[in-house]
N, C-alpha and C. Protein backbone atom coordinates (compact mmCIF):
# COMPACT_ATOMS: atom_id res chain seq x y z
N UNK A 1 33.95 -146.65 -194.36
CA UNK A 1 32.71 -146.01 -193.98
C UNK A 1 32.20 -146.65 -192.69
N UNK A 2 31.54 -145.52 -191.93
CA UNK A 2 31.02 -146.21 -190.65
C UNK A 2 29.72 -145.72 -190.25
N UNK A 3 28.81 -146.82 -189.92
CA UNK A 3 27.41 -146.10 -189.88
C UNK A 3 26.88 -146.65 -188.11
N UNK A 4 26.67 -145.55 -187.61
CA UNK A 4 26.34 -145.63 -185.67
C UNK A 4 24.48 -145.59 -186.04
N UNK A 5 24.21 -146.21 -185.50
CA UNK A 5 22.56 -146.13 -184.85
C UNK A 5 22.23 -145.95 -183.32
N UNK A 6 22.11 -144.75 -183.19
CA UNK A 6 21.27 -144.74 -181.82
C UNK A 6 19.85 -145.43 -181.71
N UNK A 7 19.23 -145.97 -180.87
CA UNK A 7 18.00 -146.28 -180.96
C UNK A 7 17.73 -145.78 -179.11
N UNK A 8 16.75 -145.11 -179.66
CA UNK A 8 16.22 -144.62 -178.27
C UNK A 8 15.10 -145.71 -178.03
N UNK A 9 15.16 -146.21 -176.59
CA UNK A 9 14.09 -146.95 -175.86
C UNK A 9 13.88 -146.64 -174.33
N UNK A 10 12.51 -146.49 -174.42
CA UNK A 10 11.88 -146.55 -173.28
C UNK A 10 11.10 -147.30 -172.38
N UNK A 11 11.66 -148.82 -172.53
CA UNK A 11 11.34 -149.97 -171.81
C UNK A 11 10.31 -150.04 -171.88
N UNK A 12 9.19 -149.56 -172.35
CA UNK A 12 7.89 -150.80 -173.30
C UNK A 12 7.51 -151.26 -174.19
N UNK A 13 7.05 -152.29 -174.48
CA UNK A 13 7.51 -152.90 -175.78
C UNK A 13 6.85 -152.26 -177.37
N UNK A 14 6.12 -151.24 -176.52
CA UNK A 14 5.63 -150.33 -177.92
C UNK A 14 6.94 -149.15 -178.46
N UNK A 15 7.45 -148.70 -177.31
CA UNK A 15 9.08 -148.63 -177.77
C UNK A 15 10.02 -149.34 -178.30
N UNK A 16 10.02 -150.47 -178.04
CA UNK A 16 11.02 -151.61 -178.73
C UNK A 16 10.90 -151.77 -180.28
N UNK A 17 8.76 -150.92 -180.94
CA UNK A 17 9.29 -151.35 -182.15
C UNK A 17 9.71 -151.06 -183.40
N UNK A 18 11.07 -149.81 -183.24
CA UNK A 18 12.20 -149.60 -183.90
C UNK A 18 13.17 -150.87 -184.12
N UNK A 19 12.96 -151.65 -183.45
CA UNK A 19 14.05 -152.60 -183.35
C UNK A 19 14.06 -153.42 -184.42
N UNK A 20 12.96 -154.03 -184.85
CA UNK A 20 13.35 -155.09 -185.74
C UNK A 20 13.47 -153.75 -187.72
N UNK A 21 13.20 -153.34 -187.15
CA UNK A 21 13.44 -151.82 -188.11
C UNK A 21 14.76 -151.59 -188.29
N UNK A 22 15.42 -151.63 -187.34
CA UNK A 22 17.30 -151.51 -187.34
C UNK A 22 17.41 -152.72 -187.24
N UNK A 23 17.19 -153.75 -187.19
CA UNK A 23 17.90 -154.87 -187.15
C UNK A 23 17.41 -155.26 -189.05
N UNK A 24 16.55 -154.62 -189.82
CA UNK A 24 16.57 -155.40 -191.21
C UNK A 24 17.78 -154.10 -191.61
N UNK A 25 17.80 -152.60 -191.43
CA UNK A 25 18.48 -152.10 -191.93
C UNK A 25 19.86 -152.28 -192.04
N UNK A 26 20.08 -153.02 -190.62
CA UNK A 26 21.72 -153.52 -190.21
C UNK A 26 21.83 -154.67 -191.73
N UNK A 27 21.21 -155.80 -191.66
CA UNK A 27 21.34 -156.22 -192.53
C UNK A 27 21.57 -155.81 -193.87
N UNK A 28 21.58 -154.87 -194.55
CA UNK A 28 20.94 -154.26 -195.84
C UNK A 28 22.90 -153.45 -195.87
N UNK A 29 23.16 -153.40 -194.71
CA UNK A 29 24.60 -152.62 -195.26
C UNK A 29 25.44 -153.46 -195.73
N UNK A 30 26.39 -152.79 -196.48
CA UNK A 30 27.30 -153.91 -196.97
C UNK A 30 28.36 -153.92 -196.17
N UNK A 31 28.92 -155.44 -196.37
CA UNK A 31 29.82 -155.98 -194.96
C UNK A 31 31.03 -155.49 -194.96
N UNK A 32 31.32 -154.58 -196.11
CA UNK A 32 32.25 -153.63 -195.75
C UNK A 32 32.02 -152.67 -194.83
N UNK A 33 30.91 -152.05 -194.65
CA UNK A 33 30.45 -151.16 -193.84
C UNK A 33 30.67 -151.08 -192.27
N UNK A 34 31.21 -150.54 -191.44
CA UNK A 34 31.43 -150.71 -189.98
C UNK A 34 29.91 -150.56 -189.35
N UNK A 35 29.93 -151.23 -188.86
CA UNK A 35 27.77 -150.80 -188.25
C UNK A 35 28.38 -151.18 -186.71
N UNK A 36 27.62 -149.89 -185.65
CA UNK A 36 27.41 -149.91 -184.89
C UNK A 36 25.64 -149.70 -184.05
N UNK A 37 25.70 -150.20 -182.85
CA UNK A 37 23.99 -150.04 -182.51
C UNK A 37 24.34 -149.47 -181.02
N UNK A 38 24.11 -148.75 -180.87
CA UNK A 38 24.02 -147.72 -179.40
C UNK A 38 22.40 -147.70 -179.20
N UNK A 39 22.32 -149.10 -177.74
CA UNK A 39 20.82 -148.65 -177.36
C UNK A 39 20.68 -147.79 -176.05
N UNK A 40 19.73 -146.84 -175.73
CA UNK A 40 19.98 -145.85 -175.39
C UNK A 40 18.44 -145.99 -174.40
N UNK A 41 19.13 -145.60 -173.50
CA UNK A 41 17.66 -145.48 -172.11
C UNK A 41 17.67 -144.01 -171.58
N UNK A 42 17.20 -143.04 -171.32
CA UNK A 42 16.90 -142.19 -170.76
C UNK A 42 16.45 -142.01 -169.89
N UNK A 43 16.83 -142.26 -168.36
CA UNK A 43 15.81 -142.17 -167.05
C UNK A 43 15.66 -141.02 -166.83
N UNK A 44 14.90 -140.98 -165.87
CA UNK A 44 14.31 -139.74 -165.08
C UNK A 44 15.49 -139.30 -164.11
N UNK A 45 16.16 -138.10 -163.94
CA UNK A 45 16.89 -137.65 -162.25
C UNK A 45 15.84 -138.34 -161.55
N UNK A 46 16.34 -139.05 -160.06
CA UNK A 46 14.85 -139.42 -159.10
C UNK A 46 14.92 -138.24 -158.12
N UNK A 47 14.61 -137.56 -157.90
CA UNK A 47 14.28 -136.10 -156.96
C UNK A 47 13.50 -136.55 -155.80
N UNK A 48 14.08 -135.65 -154.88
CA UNK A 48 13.21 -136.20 -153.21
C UNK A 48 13.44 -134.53 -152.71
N UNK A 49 12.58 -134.11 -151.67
CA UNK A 49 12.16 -132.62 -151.54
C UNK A 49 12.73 -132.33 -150.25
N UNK A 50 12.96 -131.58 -150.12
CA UNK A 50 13.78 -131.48 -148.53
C UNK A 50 13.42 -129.75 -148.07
N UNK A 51 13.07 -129.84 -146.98
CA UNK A 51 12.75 -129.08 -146.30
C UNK A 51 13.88 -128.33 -145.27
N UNK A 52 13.79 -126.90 -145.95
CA UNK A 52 15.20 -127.00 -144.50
C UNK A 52 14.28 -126.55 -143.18
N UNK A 53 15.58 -126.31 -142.01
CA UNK A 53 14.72 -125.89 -140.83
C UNK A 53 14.41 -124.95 -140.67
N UNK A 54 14.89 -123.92 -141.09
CA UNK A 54 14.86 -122.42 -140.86
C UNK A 54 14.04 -121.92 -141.62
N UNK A 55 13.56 -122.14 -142.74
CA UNK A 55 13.04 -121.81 -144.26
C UNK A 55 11.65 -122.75 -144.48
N UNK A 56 10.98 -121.94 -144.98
CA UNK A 56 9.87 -122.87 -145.50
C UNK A 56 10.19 -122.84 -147.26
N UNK A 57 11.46 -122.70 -147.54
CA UNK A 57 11.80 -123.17 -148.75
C UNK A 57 11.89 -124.68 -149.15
N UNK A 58 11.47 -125.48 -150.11
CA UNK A 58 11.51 -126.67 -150.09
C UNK A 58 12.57 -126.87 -151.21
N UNK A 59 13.80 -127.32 -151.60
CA UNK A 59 15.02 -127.83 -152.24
C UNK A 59 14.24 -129.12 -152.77
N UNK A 60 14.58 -129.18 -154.62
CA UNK A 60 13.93 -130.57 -155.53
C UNK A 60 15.51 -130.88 -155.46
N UNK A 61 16.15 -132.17 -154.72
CA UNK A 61 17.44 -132.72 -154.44
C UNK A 61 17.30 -134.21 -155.30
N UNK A 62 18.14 -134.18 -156.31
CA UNK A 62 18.54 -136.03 -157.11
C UNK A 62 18.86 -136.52 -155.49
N UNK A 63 18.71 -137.39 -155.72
CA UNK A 63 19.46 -138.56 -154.57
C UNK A 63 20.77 -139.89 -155.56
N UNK A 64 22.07 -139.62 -155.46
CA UNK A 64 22.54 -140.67 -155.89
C UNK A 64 22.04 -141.79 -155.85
N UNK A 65 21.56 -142.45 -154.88
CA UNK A 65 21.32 -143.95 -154.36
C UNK A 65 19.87 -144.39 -155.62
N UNK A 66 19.43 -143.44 -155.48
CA UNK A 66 17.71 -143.23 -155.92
C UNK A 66 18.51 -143.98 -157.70
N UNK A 67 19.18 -142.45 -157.58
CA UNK A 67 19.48 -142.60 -159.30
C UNK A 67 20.48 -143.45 -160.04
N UNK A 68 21.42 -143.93 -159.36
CA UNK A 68 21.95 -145.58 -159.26
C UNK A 68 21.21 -146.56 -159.74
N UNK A 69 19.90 -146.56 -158.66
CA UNK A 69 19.20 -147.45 -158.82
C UNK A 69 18.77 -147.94 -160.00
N UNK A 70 17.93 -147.05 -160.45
CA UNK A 70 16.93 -146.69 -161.55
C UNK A 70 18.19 -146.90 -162.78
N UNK A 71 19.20 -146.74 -163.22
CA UNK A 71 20.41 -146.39 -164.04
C UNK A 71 20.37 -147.89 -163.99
N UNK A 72 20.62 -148.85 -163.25
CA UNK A 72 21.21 -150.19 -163.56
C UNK A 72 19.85 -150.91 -163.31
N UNK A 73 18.42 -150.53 -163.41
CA UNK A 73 17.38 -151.75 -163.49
C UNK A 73 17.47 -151.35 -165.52
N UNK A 74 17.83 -150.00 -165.65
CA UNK A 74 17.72 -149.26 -167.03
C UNK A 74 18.86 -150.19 -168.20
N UNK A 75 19.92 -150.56 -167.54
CA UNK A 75 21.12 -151.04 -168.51
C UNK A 75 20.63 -152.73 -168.16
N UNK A 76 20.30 -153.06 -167.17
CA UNK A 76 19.31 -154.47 -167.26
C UNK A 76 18.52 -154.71 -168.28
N UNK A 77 16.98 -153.73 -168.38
CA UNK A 77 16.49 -153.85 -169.33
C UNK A 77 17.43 -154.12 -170.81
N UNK A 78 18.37 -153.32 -170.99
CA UNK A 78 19.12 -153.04 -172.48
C UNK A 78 19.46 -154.24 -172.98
N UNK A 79 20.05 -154.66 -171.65
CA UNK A 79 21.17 -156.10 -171.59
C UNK A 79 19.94 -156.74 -172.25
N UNK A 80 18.92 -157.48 -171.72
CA UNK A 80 18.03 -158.35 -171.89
C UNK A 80 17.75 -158.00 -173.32
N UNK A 81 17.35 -157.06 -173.93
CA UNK A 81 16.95 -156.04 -175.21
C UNK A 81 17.65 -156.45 -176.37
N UNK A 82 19.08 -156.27 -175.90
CA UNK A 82 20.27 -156.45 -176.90
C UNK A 82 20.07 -157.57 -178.03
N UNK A 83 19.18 -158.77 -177.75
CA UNK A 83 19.21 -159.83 -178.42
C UNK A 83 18.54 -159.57 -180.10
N UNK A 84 17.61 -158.51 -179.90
CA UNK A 84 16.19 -158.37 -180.77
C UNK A 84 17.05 -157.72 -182.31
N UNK A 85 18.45 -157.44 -181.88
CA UNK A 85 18.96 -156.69 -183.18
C UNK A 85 20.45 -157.30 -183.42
N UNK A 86 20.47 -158.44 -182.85
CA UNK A 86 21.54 -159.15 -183.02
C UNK A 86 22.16 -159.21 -184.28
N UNK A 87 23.04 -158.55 -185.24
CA UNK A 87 23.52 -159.44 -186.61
C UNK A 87 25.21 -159.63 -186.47
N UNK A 88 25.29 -160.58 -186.87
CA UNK A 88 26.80 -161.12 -186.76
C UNK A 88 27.90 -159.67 -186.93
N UNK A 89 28.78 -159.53 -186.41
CA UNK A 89 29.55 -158.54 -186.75
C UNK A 89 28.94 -157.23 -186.20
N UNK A 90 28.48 -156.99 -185.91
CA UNK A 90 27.76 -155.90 -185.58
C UNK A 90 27.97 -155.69 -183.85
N UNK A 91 28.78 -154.67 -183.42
CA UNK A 91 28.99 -154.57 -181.62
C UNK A 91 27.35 -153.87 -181.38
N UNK A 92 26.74 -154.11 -180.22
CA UNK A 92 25.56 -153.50 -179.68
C UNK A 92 26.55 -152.81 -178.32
N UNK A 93 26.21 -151.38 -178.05
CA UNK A 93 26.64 -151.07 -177.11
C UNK A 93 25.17 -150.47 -176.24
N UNK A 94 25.47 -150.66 -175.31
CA UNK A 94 23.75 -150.00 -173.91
C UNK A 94 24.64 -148.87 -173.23
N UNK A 95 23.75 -147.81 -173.18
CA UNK A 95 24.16 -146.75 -172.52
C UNK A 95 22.58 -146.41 -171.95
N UNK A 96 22.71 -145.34 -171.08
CA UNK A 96 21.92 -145.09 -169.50
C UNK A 96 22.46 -143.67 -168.95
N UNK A 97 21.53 -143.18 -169.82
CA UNK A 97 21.62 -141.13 -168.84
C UNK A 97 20.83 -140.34 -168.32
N UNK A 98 20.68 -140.36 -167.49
CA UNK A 98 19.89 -139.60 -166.46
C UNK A 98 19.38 -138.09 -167.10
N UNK A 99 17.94 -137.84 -167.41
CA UNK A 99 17.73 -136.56 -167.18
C UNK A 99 16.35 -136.74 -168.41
N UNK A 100 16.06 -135.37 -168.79
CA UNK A 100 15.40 -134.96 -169.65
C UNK A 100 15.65 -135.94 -171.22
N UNK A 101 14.34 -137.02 -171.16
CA UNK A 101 14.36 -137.52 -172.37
C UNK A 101 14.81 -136.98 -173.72
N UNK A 102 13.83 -136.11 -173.90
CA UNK A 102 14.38 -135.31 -175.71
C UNK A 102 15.67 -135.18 -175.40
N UNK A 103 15.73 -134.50 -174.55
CA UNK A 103 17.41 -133.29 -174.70
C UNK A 103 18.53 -135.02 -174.48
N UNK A 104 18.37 -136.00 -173.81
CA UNK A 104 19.03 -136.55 -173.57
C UNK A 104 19.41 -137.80 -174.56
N UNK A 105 18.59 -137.53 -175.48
CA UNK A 105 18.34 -138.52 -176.87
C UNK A 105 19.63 -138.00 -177.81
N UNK A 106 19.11 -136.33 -178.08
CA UNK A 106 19.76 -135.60 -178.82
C UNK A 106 21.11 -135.34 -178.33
N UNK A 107 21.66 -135.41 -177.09
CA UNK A 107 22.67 -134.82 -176.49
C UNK A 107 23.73 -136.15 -177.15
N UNK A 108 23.39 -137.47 -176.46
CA UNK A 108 24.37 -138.75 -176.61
C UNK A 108 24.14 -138.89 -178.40
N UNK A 109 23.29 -138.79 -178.98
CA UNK A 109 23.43 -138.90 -180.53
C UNK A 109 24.82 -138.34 -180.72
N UNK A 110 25.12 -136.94 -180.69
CA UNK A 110 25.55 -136.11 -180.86
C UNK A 110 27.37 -136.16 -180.25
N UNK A 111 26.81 -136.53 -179.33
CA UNK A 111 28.30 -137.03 -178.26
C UNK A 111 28.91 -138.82 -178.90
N UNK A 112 28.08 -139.30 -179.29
CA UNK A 112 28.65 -140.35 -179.87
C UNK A 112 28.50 -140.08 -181.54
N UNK A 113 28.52 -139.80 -181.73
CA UNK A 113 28.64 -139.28 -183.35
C UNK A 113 27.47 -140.32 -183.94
N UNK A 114 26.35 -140.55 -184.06
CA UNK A 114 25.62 -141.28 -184.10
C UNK A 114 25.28 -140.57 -186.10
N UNK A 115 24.83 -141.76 -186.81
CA UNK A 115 24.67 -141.41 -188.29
C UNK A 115 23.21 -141.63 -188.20
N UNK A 116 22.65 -141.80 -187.21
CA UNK A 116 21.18 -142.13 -187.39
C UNK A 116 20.42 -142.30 -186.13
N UNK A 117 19.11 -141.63 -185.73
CA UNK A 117 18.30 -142.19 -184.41
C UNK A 117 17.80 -143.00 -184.74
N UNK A 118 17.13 -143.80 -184.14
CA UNK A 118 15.68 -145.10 -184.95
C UNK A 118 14.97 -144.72 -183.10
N UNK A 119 13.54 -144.05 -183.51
CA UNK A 119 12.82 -144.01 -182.43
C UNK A 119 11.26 -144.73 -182.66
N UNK A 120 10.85 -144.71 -181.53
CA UNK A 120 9.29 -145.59 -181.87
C UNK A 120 8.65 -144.30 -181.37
N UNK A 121 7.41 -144.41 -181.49
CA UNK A 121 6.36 -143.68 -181.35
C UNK A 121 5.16 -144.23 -180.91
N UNK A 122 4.06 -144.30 -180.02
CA UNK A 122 3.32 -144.83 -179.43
C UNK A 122 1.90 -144.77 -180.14
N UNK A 123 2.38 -143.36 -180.62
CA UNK A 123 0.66 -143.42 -181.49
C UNK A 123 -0.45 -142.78 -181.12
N UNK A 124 -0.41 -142.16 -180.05
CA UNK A 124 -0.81 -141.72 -179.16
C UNK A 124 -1.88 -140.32 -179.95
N UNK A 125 -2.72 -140.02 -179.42
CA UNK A 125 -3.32 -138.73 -180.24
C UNK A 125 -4.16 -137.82 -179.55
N UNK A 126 -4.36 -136.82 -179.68
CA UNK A 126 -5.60 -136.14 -179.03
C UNK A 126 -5.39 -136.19 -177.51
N UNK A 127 -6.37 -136.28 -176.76
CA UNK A 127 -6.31 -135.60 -175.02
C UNK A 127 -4.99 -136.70 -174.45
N UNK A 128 -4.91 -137.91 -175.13
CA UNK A 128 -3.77 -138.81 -174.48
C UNK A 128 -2.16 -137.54 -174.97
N UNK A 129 -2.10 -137.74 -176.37
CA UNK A 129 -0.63 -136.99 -176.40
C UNK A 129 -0.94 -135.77 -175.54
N UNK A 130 -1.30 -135.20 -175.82
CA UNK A 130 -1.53 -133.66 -174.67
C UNK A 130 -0.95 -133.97 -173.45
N UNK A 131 -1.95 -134.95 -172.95
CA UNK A 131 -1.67 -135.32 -171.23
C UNK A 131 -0.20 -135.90 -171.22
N UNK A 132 0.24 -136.46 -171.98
CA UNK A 132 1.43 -137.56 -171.80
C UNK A 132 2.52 -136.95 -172.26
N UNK A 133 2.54 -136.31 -173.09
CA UNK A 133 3.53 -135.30 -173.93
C UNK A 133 3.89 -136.36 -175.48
N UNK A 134 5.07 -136.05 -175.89
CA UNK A 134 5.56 -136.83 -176.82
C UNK A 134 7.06 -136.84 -176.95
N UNK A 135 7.79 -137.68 -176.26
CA UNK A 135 9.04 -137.70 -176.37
C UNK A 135 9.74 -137.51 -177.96
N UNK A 136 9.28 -138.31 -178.79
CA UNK A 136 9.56 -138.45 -180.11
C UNK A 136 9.28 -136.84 -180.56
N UNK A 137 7.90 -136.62 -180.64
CA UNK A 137 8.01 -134.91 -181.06
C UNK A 137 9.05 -133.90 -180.95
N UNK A 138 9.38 -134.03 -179.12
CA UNK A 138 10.11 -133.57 -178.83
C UNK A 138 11.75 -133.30 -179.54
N UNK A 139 12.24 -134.83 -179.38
CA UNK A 139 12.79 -135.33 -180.63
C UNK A 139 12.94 -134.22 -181.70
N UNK A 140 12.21 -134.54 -182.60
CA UNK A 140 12.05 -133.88 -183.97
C UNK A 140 12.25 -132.38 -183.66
N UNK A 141 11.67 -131.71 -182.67
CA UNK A 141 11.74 -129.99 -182.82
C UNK A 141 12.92 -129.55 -182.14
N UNK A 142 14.09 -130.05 -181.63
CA UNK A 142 15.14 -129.78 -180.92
C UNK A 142 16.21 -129.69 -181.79
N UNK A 143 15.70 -129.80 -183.03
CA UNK A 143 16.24 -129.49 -184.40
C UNK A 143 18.44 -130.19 -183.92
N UNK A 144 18.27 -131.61 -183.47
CA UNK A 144 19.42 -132.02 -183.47
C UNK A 144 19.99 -132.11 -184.79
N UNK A 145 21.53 -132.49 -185.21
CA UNK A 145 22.42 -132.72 -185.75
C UNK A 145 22.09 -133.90 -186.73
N UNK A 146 21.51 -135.27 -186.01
CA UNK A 146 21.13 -136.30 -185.94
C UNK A 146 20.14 -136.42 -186.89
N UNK A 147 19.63 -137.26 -187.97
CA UNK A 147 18.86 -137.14 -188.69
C UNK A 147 18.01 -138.92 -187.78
N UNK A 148 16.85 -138.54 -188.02
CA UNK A 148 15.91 -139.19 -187.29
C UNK A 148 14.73 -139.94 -187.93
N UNK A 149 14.91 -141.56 -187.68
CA UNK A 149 13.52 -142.57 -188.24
C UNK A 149 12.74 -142.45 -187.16
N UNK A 150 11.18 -142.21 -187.27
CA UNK A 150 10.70 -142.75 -186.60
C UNK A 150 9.52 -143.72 -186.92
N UNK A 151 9.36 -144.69 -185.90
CA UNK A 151 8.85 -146.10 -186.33
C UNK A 151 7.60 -146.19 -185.48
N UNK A 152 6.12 -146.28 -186.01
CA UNK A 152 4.98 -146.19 -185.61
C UNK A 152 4.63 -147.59 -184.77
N UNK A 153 4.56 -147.66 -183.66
CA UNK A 153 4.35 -148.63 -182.67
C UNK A 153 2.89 -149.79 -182.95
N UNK A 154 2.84 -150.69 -183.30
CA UNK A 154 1.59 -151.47 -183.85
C UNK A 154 1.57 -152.37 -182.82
N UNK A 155 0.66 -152.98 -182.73
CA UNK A 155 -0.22 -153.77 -181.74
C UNK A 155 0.28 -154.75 -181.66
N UNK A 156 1.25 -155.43 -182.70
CA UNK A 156 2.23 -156.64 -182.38
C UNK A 156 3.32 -156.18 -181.60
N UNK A 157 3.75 -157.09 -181.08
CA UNK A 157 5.01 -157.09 -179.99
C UNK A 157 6.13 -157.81 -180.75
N UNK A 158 7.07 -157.58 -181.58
CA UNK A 158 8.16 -158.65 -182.61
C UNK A 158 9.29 -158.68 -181.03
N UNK A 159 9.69 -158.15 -180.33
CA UNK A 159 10.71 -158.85 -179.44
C UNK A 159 9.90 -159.19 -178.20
């Protein structure tokens, strides 16, 4: 038997706290069990606007360099991250994909055969979720493959 955890993070530490959430569940399998941890960053495409000459059409253009960038400060964060769910035997792998959060949560679940998401949630309510959206919601109504924890973000910081 083999059990994959995606954990989606979004580099603040009110995201991070799924983590010690998968790190008691890692524990709890039995050591027969293959356990894997896929932590998972989702950046933004970085878009820059370009104007042609002829046209007052304006082109929304990714820039490689832009999105490079942003991709390896993203697998930095992970690297540093990796420690908070450490259990013996257990590989942590960091992955980094560019685009649309939800869809990009659900897409790599799915592409890595993942047996589980573990997401955080900010908590957020009223004119804030509105304004901000809700990645996690999002999450949930994209009706993935993936069956999905999500872990309510509290005022302590555990990593």
């Amino acid at each position: 038997m083999h059990e994959r955890i995606l954990v989606a993070l979004d580099g603040s530490k009110e995201g991070e706290s799924a983590l010690p959430y998968v790190h008691d569940l890692l524990s709890k399998f039995s050591p027969e069990v293959e356990r894997e941890v896929i932590l998972l960053r989702v950046v933004p495409l970085e878009k820059v606007y370009v104007r042609s000459e002829n046209t007052s059409i304006v082109d929304e253009v990714a820039t490689e360099r832009q999105t490079a960038r942003v991709k390896k400060e993203a697998l930095d964060y992970l690297e540093k991250t990796r420690h908070a769910i450490t259990v013996e035997g257990v590989p942590v792998r960091c992955e980094v994909v560019a685009g649309d959060a939800p869809e990009g949560i659900v897409k790599t679940s799915e592409t890595m055969n993942a047996d589980l998401i573990a997401i955080s949630t900010h908590g957020r309510s009223g004119l804030s979720r509105w304004a901000f959206g809700s990645v996690t919601d999002k999450v949930l109504r994209l009706k993935g493959k993936t069956p999905v924890v999500v872990v309510k973000a509290s005022g302590e910081h555990p990593v």
